[in-house]
Structures are given as C-alpha cells and as structure tokens.
Protein backbone atom coordinates (compact mmCIF):
# COMPACT_ATOMS: atom_id res chain seq x y z
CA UNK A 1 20.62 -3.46 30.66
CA UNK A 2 19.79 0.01 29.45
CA UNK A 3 20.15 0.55 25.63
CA UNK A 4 21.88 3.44 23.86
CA UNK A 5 21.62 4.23 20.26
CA UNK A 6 23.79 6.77 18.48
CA UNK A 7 22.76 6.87 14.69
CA UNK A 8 26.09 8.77 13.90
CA UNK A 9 28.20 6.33 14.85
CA UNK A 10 26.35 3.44 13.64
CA UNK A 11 28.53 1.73 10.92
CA UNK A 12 27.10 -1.29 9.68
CA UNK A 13 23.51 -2.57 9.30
CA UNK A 14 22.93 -6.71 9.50
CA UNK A 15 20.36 -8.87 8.23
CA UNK A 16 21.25 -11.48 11.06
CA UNK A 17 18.33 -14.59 10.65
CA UNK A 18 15.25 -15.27 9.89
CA UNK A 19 13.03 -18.50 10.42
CA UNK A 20 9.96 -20.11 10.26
CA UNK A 21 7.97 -22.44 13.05
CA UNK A 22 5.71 -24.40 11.35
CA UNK A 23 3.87 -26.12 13.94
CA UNK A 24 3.41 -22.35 15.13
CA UNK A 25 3.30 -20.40 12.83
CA UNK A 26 5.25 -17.64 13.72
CA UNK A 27 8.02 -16.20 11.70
CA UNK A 28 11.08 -14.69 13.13
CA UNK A 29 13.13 -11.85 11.58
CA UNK A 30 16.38 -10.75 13.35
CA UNK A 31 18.54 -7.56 12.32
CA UNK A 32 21.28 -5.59 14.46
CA UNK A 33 23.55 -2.08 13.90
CA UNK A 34 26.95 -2.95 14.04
CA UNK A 35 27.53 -5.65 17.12
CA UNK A 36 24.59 -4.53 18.56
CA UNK A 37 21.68 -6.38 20.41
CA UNK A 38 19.32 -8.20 17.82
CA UNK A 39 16.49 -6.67 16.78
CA UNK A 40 14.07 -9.23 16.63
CA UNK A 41 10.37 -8.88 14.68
CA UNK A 42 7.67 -11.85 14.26
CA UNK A 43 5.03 -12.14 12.08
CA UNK A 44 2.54 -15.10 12.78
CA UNK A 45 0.17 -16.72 10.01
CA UNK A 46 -2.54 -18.66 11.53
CA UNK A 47 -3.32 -21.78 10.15
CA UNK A 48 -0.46 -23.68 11.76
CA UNK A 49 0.61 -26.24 11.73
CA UNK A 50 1.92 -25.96 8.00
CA UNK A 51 3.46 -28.79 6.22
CA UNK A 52 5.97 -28.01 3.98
CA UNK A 53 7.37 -30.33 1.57
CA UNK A 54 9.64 -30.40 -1.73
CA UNK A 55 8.79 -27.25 -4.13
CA UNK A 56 6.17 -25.41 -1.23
CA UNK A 57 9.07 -25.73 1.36
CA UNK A 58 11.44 -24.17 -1.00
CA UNK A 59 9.35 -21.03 -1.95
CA UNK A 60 8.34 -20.82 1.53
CA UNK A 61 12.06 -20.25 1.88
CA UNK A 62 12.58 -18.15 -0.57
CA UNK A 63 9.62 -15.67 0.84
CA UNK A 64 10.68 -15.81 4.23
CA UNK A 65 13.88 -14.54 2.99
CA UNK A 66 12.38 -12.22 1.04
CA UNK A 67 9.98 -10.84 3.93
CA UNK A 68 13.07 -10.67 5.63
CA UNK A 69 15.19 -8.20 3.82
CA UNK A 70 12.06 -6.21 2.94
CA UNK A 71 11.05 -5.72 6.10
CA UNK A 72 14.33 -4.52 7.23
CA UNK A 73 13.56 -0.95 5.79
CA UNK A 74 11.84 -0.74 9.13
CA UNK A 75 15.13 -0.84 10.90
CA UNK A 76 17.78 -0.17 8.46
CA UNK A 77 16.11 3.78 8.28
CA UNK A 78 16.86 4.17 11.68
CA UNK A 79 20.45 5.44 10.63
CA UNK A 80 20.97 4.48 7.16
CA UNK A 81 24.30 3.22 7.58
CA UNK A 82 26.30 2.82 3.88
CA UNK A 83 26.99 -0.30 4.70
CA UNK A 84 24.68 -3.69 4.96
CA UNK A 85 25.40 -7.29 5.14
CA UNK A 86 23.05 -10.31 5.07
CA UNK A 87 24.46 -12.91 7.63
CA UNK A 88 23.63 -17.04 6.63
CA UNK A 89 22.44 -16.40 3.05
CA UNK A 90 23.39 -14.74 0.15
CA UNK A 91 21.17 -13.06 -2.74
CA UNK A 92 22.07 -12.74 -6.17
CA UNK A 93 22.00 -9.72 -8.89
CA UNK A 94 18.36 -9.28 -9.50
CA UNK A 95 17.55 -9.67 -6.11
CA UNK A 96 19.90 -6.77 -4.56
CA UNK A 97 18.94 -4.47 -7.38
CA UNK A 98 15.06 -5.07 -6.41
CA UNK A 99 15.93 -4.11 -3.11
CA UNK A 100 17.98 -1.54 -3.89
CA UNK A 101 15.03 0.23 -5.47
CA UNK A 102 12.57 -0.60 -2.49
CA UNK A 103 14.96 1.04 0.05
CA UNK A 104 15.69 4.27 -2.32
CA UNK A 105 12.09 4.82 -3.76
CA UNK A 106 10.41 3.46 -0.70
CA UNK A 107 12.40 6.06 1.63
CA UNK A 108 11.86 8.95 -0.83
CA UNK A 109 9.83 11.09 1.46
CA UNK A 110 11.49 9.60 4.79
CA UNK A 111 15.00 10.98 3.16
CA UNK A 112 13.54 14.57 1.98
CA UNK A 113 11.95 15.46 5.22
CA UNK A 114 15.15 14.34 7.39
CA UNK A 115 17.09 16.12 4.51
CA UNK A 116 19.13 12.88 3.09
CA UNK A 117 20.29 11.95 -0.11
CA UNK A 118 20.23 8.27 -0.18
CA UNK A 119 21.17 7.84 -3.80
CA UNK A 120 24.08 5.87 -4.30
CA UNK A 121 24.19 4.49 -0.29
CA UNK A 122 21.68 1.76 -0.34
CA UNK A 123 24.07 -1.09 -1.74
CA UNK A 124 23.03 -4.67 -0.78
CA UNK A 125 25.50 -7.47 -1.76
CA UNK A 126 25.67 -9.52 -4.38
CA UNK A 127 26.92 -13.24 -3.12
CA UNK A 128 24.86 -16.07 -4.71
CA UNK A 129 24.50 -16.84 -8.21
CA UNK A 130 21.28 -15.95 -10.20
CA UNK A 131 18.27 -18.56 -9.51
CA UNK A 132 17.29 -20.87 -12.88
CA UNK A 133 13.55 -20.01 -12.08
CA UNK A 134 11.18 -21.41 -8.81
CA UNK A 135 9.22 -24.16 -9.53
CA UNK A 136 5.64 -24.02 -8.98
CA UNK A 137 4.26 -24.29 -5.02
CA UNK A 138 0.72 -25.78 -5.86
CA UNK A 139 -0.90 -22.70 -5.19
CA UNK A 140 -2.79 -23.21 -8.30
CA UNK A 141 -2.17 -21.91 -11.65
CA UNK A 142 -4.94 -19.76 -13.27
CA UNK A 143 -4.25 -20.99 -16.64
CA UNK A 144 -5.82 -24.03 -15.43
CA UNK A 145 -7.73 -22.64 -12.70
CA UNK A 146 -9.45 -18.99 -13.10
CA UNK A 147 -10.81 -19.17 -9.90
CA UNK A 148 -7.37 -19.88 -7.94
CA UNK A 149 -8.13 -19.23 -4.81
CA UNK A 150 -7.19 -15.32 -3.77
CA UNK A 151 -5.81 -13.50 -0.40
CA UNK A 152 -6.93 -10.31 -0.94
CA UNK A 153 -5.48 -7.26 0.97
CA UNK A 154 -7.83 -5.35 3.14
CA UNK A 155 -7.49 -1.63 4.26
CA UNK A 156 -10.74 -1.10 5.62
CA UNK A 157 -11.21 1.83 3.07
CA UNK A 158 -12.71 2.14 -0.56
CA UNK A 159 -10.35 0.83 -2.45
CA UNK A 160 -9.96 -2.77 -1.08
CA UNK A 161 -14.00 -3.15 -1.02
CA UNK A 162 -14.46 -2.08 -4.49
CA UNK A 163 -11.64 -5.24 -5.43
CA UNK A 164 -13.77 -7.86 -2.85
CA UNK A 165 -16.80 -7.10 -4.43
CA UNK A 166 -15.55 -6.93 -8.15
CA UNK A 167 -14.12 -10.58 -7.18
CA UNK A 168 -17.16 -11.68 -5.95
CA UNK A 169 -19.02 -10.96 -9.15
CA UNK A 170 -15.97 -12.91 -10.88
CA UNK A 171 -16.69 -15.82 -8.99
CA UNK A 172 -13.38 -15.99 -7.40
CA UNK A 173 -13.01 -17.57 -4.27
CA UNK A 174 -11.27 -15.31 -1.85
CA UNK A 175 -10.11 -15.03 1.58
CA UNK A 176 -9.75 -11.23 3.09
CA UNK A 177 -6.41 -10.78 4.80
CA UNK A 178 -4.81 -7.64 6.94
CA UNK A 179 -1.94 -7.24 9.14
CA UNK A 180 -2.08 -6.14 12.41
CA UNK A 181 -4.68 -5.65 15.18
CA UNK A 182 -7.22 -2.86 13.70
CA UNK A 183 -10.70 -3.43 14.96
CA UNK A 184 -11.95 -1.42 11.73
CA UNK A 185 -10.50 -3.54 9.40
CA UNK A 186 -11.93 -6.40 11.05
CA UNK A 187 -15.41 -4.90 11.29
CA UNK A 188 -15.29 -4.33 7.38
CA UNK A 189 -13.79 -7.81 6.79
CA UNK A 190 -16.13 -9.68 8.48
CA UNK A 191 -18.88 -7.49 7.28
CA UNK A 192 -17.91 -8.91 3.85
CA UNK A 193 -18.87 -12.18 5.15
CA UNK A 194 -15.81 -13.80 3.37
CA UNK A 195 -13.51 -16.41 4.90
CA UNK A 196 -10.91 -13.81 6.75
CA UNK A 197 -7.23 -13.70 7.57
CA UNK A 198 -5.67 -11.57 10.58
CA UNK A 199 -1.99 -11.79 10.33
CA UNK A 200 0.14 -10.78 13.19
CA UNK A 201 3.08 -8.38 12.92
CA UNK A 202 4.81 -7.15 16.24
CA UNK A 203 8.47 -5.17 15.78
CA UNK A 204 11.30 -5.07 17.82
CA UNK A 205 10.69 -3.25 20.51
CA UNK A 206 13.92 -1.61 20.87
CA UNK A 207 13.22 0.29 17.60
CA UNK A 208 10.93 2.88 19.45
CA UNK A 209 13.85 3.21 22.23
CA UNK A 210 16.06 4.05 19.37
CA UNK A 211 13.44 6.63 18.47
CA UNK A 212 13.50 8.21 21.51
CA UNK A 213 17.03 8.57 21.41
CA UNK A 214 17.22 10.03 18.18
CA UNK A 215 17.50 8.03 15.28
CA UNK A 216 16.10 8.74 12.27
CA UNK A 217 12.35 8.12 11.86
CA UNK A 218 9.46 8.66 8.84
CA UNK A 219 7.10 6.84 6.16
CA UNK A 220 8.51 3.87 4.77
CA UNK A 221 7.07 1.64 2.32
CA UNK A 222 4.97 -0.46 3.93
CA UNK A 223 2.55 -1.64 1.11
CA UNK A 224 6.01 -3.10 -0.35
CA UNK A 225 6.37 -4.90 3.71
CA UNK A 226 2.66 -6.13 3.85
CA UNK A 227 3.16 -7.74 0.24
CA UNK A 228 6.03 -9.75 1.26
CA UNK A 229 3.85 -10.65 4.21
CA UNK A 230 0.72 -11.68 2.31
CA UNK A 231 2.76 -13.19 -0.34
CA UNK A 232 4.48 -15.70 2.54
CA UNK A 233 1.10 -16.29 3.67
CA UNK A 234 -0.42 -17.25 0.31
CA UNK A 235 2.82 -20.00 -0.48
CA UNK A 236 1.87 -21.51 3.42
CA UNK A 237 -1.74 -21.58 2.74
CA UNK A 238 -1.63 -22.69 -1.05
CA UNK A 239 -3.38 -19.43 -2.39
CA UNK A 240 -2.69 -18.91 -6.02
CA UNK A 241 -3.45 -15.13 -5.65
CA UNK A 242 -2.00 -12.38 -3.46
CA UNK A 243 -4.20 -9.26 -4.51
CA UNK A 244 -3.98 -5.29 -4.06
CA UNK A 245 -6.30 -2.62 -4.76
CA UNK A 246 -3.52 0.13 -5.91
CA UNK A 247 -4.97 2.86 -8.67
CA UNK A 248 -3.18 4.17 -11.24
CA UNK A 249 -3.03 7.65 -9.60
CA UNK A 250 -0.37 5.88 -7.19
CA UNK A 251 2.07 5.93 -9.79
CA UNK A 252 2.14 9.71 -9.24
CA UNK A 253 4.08 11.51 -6.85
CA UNK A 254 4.53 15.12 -5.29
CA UNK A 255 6.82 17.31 -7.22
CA UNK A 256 8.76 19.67 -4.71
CA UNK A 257 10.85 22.46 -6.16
CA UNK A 258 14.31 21.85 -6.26
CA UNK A 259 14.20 17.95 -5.22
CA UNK A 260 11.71 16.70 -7.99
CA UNK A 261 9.21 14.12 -7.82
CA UNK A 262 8.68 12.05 -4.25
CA UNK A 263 6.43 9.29 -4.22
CA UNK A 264 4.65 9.35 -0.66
CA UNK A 265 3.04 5.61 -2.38
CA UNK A 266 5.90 4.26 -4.15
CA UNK A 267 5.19 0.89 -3.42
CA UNK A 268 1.78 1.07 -4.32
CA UNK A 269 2.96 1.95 -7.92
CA UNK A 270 3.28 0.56 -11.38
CA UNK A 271 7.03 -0.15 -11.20
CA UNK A 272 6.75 -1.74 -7.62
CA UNK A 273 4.26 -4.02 -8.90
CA UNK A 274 5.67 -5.01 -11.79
CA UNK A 275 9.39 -5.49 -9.92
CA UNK A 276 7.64 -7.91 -6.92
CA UNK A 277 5.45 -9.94 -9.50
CA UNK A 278 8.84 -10.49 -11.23
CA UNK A 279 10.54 -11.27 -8.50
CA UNK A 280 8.13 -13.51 -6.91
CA UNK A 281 7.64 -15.42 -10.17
CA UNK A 282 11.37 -16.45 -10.58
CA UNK A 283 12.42 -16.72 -7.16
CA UNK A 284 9.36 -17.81 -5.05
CA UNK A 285 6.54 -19.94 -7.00
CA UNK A 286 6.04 -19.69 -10.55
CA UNK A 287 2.43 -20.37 -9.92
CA UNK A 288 1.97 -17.43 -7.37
CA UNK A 289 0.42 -14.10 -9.01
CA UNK A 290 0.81 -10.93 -7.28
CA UNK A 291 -0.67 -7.69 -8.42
CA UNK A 292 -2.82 -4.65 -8.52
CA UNK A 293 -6.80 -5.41 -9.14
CA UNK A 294 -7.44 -1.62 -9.58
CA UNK A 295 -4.39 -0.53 -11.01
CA UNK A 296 -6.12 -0.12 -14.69
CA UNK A 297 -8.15 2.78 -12.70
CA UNK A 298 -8.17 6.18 -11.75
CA UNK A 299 -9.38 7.34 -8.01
CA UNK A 300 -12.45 8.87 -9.60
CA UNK A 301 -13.29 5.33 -11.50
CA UNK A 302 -12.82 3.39 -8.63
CA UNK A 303 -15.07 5.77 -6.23
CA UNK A 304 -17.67 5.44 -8.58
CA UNK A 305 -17.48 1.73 -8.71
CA UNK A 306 -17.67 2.50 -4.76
CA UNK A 307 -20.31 4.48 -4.66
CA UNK A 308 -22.73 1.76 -6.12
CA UNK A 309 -22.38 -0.30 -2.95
CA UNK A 310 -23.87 0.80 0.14
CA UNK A 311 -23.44 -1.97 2.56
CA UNK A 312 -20.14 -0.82 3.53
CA UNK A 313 -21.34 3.01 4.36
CA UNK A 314 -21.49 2.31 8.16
CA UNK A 315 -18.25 0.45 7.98
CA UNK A 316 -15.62 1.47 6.06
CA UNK A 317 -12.87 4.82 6.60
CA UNK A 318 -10.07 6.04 4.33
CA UNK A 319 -9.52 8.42 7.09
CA UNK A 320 -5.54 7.27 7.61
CA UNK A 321 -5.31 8.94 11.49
CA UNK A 322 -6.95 5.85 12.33
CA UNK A 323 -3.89 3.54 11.28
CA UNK A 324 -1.25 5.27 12.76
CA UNK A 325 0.91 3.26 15.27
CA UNK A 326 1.36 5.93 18.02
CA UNK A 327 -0.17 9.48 17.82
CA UNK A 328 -3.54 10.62 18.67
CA UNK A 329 -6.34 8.67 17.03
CA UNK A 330 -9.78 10.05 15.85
CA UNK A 331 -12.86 9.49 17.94
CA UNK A 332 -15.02 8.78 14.80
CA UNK A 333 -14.18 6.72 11.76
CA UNK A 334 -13.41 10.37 9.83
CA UNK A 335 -10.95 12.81 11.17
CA UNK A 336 -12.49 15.67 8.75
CA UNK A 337 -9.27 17.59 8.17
CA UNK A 338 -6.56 15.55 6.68
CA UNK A 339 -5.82 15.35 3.25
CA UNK A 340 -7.56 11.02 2.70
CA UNK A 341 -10.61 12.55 4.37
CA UNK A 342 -10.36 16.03 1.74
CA UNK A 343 -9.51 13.49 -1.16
CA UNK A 344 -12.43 10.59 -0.69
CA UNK A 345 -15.06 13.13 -0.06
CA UNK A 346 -14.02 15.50 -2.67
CA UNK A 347 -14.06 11.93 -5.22
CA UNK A 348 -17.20 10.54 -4.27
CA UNK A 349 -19.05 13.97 -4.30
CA UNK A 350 -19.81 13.37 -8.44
CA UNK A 351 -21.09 9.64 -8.01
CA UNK A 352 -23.53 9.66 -4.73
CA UNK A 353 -26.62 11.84 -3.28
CA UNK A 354 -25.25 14.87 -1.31
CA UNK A 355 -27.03 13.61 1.82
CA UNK A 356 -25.40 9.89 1.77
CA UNK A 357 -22.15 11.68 1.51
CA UNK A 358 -22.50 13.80 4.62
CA UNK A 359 -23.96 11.10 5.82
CA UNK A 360 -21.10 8.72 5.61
CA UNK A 361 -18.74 11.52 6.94
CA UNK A 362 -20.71 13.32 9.46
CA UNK A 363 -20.63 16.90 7.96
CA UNK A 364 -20.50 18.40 4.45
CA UNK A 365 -16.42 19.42 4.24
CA UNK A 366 -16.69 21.15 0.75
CA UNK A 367 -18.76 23.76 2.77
CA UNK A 368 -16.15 24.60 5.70
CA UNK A 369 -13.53 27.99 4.53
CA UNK A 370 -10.98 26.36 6.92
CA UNK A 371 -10.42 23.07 4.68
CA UNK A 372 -9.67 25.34 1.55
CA UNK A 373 -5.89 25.15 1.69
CA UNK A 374 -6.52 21.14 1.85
CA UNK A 375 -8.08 21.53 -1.28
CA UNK A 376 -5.61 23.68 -3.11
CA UNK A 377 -2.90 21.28 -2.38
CA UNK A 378 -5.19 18.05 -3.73
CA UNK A 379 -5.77 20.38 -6.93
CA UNK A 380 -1.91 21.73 -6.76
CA UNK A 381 -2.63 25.07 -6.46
CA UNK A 382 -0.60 27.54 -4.84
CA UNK A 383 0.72 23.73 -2.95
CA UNK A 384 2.20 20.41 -3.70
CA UNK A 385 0.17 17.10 -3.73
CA UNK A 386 -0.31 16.02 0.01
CA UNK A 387 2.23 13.16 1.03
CA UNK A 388 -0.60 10.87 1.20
CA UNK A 389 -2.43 8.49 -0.85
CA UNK A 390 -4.73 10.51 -2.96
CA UNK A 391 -5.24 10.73 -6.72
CA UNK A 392 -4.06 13.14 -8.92
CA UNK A 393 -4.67 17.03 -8.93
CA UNK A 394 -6.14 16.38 -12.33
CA UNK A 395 -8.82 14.44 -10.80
CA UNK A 396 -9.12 16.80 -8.15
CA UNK A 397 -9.37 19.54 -10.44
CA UNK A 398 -12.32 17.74 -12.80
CA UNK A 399 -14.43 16.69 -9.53
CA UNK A 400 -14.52 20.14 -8.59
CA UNK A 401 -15.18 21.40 -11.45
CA UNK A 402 -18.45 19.02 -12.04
CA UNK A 403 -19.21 19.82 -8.58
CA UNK A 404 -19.17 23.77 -9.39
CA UNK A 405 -22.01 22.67 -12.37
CA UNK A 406 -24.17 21.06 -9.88
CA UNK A 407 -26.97 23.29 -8.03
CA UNK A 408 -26.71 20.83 -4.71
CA UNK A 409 -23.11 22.25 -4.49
CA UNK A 410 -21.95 25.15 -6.46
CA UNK A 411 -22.62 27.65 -3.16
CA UNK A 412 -20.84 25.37 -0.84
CA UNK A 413 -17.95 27.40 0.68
CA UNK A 414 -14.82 25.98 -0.85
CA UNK A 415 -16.65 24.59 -4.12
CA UNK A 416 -17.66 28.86 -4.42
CA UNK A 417 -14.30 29.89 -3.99
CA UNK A 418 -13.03 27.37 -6.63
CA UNK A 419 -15.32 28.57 -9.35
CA UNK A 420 -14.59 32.05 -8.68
CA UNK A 421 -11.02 32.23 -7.98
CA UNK A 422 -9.61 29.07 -9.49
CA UNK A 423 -12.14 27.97 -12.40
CA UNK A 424 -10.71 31.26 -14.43
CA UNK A 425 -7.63 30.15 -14.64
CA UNK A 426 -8.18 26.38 -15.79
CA UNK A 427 -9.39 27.76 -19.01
CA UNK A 428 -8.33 25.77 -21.83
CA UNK A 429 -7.69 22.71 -19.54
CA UNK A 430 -9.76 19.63 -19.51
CA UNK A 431 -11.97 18.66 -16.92
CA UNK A 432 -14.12 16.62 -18.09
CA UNK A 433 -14.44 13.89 -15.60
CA UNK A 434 -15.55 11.24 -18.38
CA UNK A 435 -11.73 10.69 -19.62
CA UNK A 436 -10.54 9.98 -16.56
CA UNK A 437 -13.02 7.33 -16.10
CA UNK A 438 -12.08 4.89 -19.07
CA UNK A 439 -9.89 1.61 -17.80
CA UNK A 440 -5.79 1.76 -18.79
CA UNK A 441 -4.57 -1.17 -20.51
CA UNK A 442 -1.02 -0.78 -18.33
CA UNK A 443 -1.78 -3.40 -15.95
CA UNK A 444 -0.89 -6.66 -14.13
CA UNK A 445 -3.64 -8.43 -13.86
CA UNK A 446 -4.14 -12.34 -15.53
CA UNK A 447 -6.36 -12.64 -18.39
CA UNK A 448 -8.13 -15.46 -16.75
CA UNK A 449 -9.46 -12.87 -14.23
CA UNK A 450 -9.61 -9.16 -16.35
CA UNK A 451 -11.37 -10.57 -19.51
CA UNK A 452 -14.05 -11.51 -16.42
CA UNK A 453 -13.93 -7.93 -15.04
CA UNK A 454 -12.93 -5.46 -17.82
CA UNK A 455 -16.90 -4.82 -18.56
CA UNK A 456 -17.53 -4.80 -14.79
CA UNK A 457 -14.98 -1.50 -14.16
CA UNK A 458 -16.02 0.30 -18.02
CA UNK A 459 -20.04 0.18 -17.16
C-alpha cells in the first residue's frame, strides 16, 4: 500500500512505544502523525544478551524512554504539528520542559531556513508526577572510583581524539563508541587501539517517502539524539561515564539580522549539557555522568592539544560532507571547500609545520582566492558564522592574524588579502591568540577526572 503524506493536514504527532529486547539487543522506537502507519526506528547495542535487574532495569527504562522522545525530533519536524501526545507513559514537569527546549533550540536553524516560528508550539504533556530521584545503576560512582569506566563519543575528527588521548594519559579506562555505519570512524577508532563500540541506528523508512512528498526537512539536533543513545548504552553495559568532546565555542551561534542568534550546535552547548546531565542524574542513574571533556576549551586550545599527536594524521577528517546521510560524498577524507574544512585548517595553521598541514589536507587552502568568502564568514565579515560547527569569528580572526605575522604564510592568497583589506580595520581589537588559549572554569566535568587533566589542557 502506497503512502501519502500531507504535512498541512497533519494534526497530531504520537509517541506510540518503545521497547527493549534484551537477549537482542535491539531497541524499538515507534511514532505516527495522526492515525497514521507507525513509524518505527531501532537502535541495537551489542553486547546482548543484557540482564537487567532491580535499580539497572529501572534506569534502563527510564533511558529508553528518554531515547525515545528525543529521538522523535527526527520525525516530529516532518510537519511540526502543535499538538503531541505520548501513548503508554506519561512524563512529568521537568521532563516536558527539557524537551521542550531540545525541540525549540535543537530546530533553530531547521525552523529559520523553512521560515517557522516554533516558539510557543512545541508543548509536550505533563501527566506523571515529578520522580523522588533514580537510584544508582552500578555503573560506578567516581567518588569512589576515578577511573569509572568511560564510553566515549567518537566523530572521527579532532575533537573526539584530543578527549581519547587526554583520557588515556588520565588513566581512565575507556571504550570508543559511534553510531552508525561510517567506515572512517571505525578506521580512527580502531586506530586508537581501545576496546570499541559500533552502535546501530536505522530510521523509519517511511520518513524519506515523506520527504519526497514534501514534508518539512533540515538539521536537527542530533548530538542531543546520539547522547540519549550512548547514555542507554552506558546504563546496559554498566559504564559510569558517557563522554563528549564539545568546546566552548559551541555555545555560540550565528546571529542573522532580524531573527537573532541560531545555534547550528545547540546541543553541543553549555545549556544542553548541563539540562541532560540533570536530567539523567534524577531520572536515569544517579551514578551515570554525562558531559563535555573539552567544553573548558576554545577550538584554537583544543587544535593545539591536536596538533601534538600525529598518529591520527592519516586517519582522522572534520570534513562533515563525509557524514551526510544522502548527498554526494567526497572522494578524499577533505572536501576543501566547506566551511569544517576552512575552519580546522585555518585553526591548526598556528600550532603545526606548514608542510604537515597541507599534508594532512592535500593542498594549502589559505592560498586559493576562491575560498576567501569562506573565510570572511568564519571571521564574520561582510557574512554570518557558517551553520556549522566551527569556533568563533574571534578565533578566526586571531589565527589569521598570527598567520599574517608568520613569513611561511603572510603571501598566501587569502592570508594577503586579510592583512591588507581586513587587518586595518581590527585595530584596537585583540588578537592575541594566547587569551583564547587559557582553560574556562564553566564546565561539567567531575573533579575526580579534571584535577587529573586541568595541567594536561593549560601546558
């Protein structure tokens, strides 16, 4: 039977089930529009079979559910229907409100670029009555335990690798986890010779049939999706530990004239962070500890902790055309034109040897006129900031200016053009790179683990 989506006169948006197999290990999230067919997505943990008894079965519960409704942003964008009901549980207060904020922060640029205002339509009901606090899981508490055991997210880029190996030196044991079927992240996983983690996420299939008939489609917040997934993973597996590598700079958005700020890496940010760890605390295992390793960082601090490790050179991309789900795919690791390529080369250019550089990338892009309006918009000139994950224009304003000092690349085409046409008109600002550099005290991370790390990121 043919299917036939019409976002307009979609009503209604349902969380219908979810549920867990635990001699499989395959979890099963169901959602529908209206009376719709189901719209059925799995994730699948391998490990199985789990056994789940007393406090672990209850937070695995509780972060099923949780992946659940999280994951529904997937679906629930697809016409952002004002109203939404959760079928066979109910959530209380805190947890609607958390959601709430997901949804409307997490679809930020989704809404702009489809031109909706979502304020004041996301409202998820309130049915159950606030939680009294989870209970631990077992996962093992760091108070006790420094070295409770990690699952550290994996991108296959910088930022992830700089986190592994600042672990490592902590002595923490760690397993390295990603979602989905990349062959890159795998390569860089296993070329961390760490105990690894592939976790398997297939969606509905319908949802790219509604696509093609016209609902709504755009970014989403899938660092906020992949925690709830690694965080379900970690109460199954008895990690103590679910670990990102977000910077500070991912607090920062894109600020577009006459919408304000939009946050292309909302969930990657401060207030995300702080929300989940809350949330996961009280309602999922009080033992569990979720948060940002890199978040007391800036882009330019963490490539330089980057570029003192070379092992990963031949491995690792930032280069986000290679992590799209459909769309043309680069043939090499770098694309060379979009803004993550601009942004990581522009950021490691102060910290390693020119020829390493172009090396890792395959050709020097600070010396090609045709990437100079990438570069404006990193340094917000003339542009906005990219909708990607890069740092802030203030960073990439002080690593060109230290690059415009250096004889290896003041004559380089766009590095030129800055110090002649753009330099001028910083006067009086600072870019001095060394400010930028010093670790933030605004940050999630247990004392067991930063008073083992703090003079790791400062030297």
């Amino acid at each position: 039977m043919s299917i036939v989506f019409t976002r307009e006169a979609v009503a209604c948006f349902r969380f219908v089930d979810c549920g867990f197999d635990p001699a499989t290990g395959v979890a099963r999230l169901a959602y529908a529009f209206d009376d719709g067919p189901e719209l059925v997505e799995t994730v699948t943990v391998p490990g199985a079979p789990f056994v789940l008894e007393g406090a672990r079965a209850e937070a695995a519960t509780q972060a099923l559910r949780l992946l659940h409704l999280v994951a529904g942003v997937s679906y629930y964008k697809a016409a952002v229907p004002g109203d939404i009901r959760i079928d066979g549980y109910g959530i209380d207060d805190g947890t609607a409100t958390l959601l709430e904020e997901v949804y409307l922060h997490g679809l930020g640029e989704f809404a702009y670029r489809n031109g909706l205002d979502l304020h004041g339509r996301i409202r998820f009901p309130r049915s159950a009555r606030p939680k009294e606090g989870a209970r631990r899981a077992d996962g093992g508490s760091l108070a006790e335990n420094p070295r409770a055991h990690a699952l550290v997210a994996i991108g296959g880029g910088k930022d992830s690798l700089v986190s592994i190996e600042a672990l490592r030196a902590a002595g923490i044991e760690q397993t390295v986890a990603w979602i989905g079927g990349s062959q890159l992240i795998r390569a860089c996983a296993e070329r961390t010779g760490l105990p690894t983690l592939n976790i398997g996420r297939q969606l509905a299939p319908e949802l790219f049939e509604y696509n093609r008939q016209g609902a709504y489609n755009g970014h989403i917040p899938v660092t906020a999706i992949n925690s709830a997934i690694l965080a379900f993973a970690a109460v199954l597996l008895g990690a103590g530990q679910v670990v990102f590598s977000n910077e500070r700079s991912a607090s920062y958005g894109s600020i577009i004239e006459g919408t304000g700020e939009v946050n292309h890496q909302w969930s990657k940010g401060w207030a995300f962070e702080q929300a989940f760890a809350a949330h996961l605390a009280r309602h999922v295992a009080a033992d569990l500890r979720y948060y940002s390793l890199l978040r007391p960082l800036s882009e330019l601090a963490v490539a330089r902790q980057f570029a003192r490790i070379d092992r990963y050179d031949a491995w690792f991309s930032s280069c986000n055309r290679n992590f799209h789900l459909l769309g043309e795919r680069p043939t090499s690791r770098w694309c060379g034109v979009c803004p993550k390529c601009h942004f990581v080369f522009l950021a490691l250019a102060p910290f390693m040897p020119k020829p390493r550089l172009v090396g890792i990338l395959g050709r020097n892009l600070l010396d090609d006129p045709a990437q100079i309006p990438g570069y404006d918009a990193l340094m917000e000139y003339r542009d906005h900031k990219p909708f990607e994950c890069v740092g802030e224009a203030r960073e990439s304003r002080a690593a060109m200016a230290a690059l415009a000092a250096r004889p290896e690349w003041r004559e380089d085409a766009v590095v030129a053009r800055f110090r002649s046409v753009i330099l001028p008109q910083l006067a009086g600002d600072d870019l001095e790179i060394a400010s930028l550099l010093v670790p933030d005290e605004e940050h999630g991370i247990p004392d067991a683990v930063w008073s083992r790390l703090r003079a790791y990121f400062a030297a």
